[in-house]
N, C-alpha and C. Protein backbone atom coordinates (compact mmCIF):
# COMPACT_ATOMS: atom_id res chain seq x y z
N UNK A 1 -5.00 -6.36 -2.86
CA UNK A 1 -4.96 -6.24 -4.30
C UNK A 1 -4.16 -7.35 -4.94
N UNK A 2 -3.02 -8.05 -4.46
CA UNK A 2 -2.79 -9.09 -5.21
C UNK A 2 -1.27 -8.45 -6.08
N UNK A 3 -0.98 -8.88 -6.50
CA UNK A 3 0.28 -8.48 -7.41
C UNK A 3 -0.04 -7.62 -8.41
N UNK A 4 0.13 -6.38 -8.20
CA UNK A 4 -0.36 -5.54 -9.55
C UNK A 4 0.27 -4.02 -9.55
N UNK A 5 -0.58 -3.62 -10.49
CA UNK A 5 -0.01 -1.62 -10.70
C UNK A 5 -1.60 -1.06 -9.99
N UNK A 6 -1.00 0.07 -9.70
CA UNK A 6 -2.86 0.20 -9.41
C UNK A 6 -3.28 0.53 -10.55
N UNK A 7 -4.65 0.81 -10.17
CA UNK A 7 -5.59 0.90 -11.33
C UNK A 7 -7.29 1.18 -10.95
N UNK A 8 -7.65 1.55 -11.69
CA UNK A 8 -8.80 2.72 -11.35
C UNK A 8 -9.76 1.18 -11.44
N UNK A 9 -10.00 0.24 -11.04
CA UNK A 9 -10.90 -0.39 -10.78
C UNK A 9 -10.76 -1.20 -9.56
N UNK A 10 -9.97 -1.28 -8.73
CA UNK A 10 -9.19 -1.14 -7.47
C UNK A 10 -9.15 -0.04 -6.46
N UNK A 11 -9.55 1.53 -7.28
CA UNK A 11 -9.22 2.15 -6.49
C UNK A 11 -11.54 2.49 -6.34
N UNK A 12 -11.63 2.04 -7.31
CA UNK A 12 -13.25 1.67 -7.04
C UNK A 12 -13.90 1.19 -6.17
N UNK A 13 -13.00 -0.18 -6.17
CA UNK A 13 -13.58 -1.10 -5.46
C UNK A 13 -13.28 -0.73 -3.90
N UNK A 14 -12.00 -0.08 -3.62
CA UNK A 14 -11.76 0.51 -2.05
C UNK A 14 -12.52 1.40 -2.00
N UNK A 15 -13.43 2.23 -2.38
CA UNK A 15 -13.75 3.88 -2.08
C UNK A 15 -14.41 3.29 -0.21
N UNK A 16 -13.92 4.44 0.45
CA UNK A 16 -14.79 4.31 1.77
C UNK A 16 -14.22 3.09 2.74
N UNK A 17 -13.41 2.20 2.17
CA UNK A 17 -13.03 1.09 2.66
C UNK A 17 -12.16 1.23 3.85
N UNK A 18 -12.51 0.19 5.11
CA UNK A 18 -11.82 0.24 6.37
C UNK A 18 -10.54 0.07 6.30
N UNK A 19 -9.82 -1.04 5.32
CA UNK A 19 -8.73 -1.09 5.29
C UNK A 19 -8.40 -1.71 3.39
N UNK A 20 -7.32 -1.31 3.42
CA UNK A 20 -6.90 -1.68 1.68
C UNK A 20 -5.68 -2.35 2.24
N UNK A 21 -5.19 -3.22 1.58
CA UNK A 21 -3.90 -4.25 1.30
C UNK A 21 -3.92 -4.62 0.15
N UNK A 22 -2.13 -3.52 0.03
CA UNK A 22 -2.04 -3.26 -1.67
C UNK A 22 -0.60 -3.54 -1.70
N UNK A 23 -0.53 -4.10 -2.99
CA UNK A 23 0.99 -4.22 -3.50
C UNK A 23 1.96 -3.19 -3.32
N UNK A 24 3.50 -3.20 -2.89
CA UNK A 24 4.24 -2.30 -2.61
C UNK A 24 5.43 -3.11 -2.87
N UNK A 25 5.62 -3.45 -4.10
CA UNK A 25 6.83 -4.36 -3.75
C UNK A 25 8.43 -3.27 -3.71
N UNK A 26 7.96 -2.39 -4.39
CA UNK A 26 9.46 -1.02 -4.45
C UNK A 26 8.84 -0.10 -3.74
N UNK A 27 10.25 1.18 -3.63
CA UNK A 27 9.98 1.97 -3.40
C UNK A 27 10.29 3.16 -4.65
N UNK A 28 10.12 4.40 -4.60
CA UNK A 28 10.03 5.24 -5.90
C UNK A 28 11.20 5.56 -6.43
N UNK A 29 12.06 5.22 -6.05
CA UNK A 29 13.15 5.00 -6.64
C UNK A 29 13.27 4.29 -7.68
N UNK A 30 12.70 2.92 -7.46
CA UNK A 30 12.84 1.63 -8.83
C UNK A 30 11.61 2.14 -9.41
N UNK A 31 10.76 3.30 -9.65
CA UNK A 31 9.54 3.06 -10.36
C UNK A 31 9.54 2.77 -11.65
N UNK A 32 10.48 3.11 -12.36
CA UNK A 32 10.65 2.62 -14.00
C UNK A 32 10.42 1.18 -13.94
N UNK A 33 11.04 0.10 -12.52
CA UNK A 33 11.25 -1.22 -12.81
C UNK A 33 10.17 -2.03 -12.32
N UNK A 34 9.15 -0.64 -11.17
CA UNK A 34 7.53 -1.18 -10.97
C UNK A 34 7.06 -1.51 -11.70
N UNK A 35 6.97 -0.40 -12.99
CA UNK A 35 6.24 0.18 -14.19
C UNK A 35 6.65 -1.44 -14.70
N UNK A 36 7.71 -1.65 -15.27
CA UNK A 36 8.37 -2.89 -16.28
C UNK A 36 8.14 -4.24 -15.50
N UNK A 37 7.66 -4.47 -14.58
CA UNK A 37 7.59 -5.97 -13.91
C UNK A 37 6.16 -5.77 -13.60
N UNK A 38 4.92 -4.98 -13.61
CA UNK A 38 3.89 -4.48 -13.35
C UNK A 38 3.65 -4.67 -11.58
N UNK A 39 4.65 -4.10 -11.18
CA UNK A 39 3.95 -3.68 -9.51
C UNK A 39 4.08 -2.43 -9.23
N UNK A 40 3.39 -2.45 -7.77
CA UNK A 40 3.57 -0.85 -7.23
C UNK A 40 4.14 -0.50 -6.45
N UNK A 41 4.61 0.43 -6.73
CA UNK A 41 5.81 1.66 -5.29
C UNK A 41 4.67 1.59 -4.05
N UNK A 42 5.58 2.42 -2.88
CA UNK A 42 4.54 2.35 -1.94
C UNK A 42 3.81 3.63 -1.88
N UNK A 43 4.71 4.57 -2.79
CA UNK A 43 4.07 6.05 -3.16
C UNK A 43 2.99 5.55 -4.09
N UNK A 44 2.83 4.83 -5.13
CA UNK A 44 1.53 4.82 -5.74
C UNK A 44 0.48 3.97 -5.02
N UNK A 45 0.68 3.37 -4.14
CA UNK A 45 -0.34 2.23 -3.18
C UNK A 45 -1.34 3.71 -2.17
N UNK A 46 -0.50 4.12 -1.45
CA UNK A 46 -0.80 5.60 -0.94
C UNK A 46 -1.70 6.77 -1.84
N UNK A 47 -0.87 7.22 -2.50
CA UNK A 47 -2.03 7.54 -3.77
C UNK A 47 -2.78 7.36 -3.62
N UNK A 48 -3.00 6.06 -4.33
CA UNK A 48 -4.74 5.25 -4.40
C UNK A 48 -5.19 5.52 -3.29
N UNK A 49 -4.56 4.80 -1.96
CA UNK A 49 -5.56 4.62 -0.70
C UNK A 49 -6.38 6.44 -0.41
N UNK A 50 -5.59 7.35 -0.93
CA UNK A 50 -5.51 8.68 -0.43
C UNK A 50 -6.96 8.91 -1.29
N UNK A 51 -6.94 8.49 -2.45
CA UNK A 51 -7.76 9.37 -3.72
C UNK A 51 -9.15 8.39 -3.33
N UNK A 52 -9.21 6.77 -2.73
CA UNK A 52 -10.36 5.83 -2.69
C UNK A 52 -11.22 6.35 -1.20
N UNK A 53 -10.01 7.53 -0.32
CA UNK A 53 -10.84 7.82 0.76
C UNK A 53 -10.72 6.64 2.26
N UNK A 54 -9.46 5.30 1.67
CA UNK A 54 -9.85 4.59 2.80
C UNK A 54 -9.07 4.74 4.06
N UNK A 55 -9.73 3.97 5.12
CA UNK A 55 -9.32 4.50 6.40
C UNK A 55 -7.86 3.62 6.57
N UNK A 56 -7.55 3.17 6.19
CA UNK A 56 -6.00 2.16 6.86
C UNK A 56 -5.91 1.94 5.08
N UNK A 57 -4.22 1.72 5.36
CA UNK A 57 -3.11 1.09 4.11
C UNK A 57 -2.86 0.26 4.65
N UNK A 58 -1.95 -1.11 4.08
CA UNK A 58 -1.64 -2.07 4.93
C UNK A 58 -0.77 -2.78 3.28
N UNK A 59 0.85 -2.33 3.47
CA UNK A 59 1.66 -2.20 2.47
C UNK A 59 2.08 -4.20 2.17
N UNK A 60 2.34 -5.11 1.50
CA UNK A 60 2.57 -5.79 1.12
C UNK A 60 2.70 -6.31 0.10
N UNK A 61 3.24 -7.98 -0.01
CA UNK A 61 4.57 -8.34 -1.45
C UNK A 61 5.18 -7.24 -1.66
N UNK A 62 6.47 -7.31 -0.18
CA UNK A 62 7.34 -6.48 -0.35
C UNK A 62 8.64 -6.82 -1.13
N UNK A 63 8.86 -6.35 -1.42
CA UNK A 63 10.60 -6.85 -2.39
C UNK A 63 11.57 -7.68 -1.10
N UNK A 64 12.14 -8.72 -1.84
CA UNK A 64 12.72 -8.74 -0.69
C UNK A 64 14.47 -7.83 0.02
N UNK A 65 14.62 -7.25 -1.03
CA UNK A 65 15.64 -6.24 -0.82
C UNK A 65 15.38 -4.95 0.34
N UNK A 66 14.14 -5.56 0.85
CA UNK A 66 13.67 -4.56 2.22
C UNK A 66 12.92 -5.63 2.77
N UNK A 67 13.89 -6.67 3.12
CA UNK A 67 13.37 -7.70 4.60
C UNK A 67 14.08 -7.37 5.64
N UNK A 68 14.94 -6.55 5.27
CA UNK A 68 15.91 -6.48 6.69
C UNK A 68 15.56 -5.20 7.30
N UNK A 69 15.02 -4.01 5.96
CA UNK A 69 14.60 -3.31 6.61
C UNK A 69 13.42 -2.30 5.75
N UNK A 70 12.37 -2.24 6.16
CA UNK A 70 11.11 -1.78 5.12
C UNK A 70 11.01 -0.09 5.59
N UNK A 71 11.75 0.46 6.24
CA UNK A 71 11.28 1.54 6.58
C UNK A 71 11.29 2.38 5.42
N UNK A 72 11.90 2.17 4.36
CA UNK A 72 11.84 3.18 3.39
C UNK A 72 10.92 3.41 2.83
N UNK A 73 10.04 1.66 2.61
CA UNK A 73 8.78 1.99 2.20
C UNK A 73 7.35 2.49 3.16
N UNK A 74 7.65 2.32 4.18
CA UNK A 74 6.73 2.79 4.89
C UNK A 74 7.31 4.70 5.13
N UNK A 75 8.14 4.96 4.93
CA UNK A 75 8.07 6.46 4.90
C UNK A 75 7.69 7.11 3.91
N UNK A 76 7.80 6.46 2.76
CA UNK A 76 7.40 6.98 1.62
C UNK A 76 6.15 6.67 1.59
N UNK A 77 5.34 6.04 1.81
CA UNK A 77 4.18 5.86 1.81
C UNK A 77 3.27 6.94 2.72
N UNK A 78 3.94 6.89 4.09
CA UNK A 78 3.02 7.57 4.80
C UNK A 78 3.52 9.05 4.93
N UNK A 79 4.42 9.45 3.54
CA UNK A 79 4.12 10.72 3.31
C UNK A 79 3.37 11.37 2.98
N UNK A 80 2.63 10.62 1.74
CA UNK A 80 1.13 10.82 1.27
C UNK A 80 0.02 10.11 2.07
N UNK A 81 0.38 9.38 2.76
CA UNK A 81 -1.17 8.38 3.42
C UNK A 81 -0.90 8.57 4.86
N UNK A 82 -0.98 8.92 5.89
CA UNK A 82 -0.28 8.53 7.09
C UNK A 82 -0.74 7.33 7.55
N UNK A 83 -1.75 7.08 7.17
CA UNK A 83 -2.56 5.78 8.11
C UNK A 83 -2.04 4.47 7.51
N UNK A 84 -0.71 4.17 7.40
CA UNK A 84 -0.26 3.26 6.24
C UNK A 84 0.81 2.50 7.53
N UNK A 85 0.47 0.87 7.22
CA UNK A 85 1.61 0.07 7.54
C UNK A 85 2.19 -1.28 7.04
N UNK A 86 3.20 -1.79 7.50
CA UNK A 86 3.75 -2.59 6.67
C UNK A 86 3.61 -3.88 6.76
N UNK A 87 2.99 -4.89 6.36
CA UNK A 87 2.61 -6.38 6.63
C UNK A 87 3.61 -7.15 7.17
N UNK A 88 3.43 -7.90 8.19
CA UNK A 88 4.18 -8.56 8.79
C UNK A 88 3.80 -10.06 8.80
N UNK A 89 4.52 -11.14 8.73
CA UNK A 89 4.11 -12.33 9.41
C UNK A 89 3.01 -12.57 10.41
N UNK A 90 2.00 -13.37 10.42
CA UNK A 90 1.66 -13.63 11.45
C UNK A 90 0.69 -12.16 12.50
N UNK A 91 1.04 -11.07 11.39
CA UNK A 91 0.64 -9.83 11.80
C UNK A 91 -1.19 -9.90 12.07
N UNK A 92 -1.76 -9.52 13.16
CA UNK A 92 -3.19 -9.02 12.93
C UNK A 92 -3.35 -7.58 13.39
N UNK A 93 -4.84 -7.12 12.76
CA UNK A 93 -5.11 -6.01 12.97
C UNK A 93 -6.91 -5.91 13.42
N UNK A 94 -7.03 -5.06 14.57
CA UNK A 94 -8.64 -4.92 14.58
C UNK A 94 -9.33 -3.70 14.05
N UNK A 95 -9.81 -3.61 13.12
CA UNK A 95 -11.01 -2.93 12.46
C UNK A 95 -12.08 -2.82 13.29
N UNK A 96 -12.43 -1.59 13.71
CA UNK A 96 -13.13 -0.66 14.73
C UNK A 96 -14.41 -0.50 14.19
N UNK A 97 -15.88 -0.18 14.80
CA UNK A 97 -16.98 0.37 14.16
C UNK A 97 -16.66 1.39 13.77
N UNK A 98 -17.30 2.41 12.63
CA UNK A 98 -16.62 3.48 12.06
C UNK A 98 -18.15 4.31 13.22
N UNK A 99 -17.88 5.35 13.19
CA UNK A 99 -18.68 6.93 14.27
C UNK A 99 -19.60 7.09 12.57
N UNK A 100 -20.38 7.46 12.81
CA UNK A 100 -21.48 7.27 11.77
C UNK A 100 -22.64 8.13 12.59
């Protein structure tokens, strides 16, 4: 998704989708200061992924006040999403045939 808030034309464009990579730069704590700089918590990234139906989260443009350590946002996230993780450097991931 790029630097943003979510938004119902995003959460469109994921419906059914193998994997989403969505803005998370806070966690719900700062959401007033998501809201005011226009990004998203990792509770509203989750949300979306939860309500679009897709199979993987994949949390990034993290703040950097959680480089040392992101677990907060990945717990909060995969309270509502479980299938949710946190972008890394250099990170890859393989996307599976879906059972159909």
């Amino acid at each position: 998704t790029g630097d943003t808030r979510p938004c119902r034309s995003v959460e469109l464009a994921s419906r059914a989708a193998d994997l989403l990579i969505h803005d998370s730069t806070l966690a719900s704590d700062m959401a007033d200061w998501a809201l005011e700089t226009k990004h998203s918590t990792a509770k509203e990234a989750a949300e979306l992924a939860r309500r679009a139906g897709v199979r993987h989260l994949v949390l990034t443009h993290i703040s950097s006040r959680y480089s040392k350590d992101s677990s907060p946002l990945l717990n909060e996230a995969r309270s509502v999403f479980h299938r949710t993780d946190v972008a890394e450097d250099l990170m890859s991931l393989e996307i599976g045939l879906r059972d159909e």
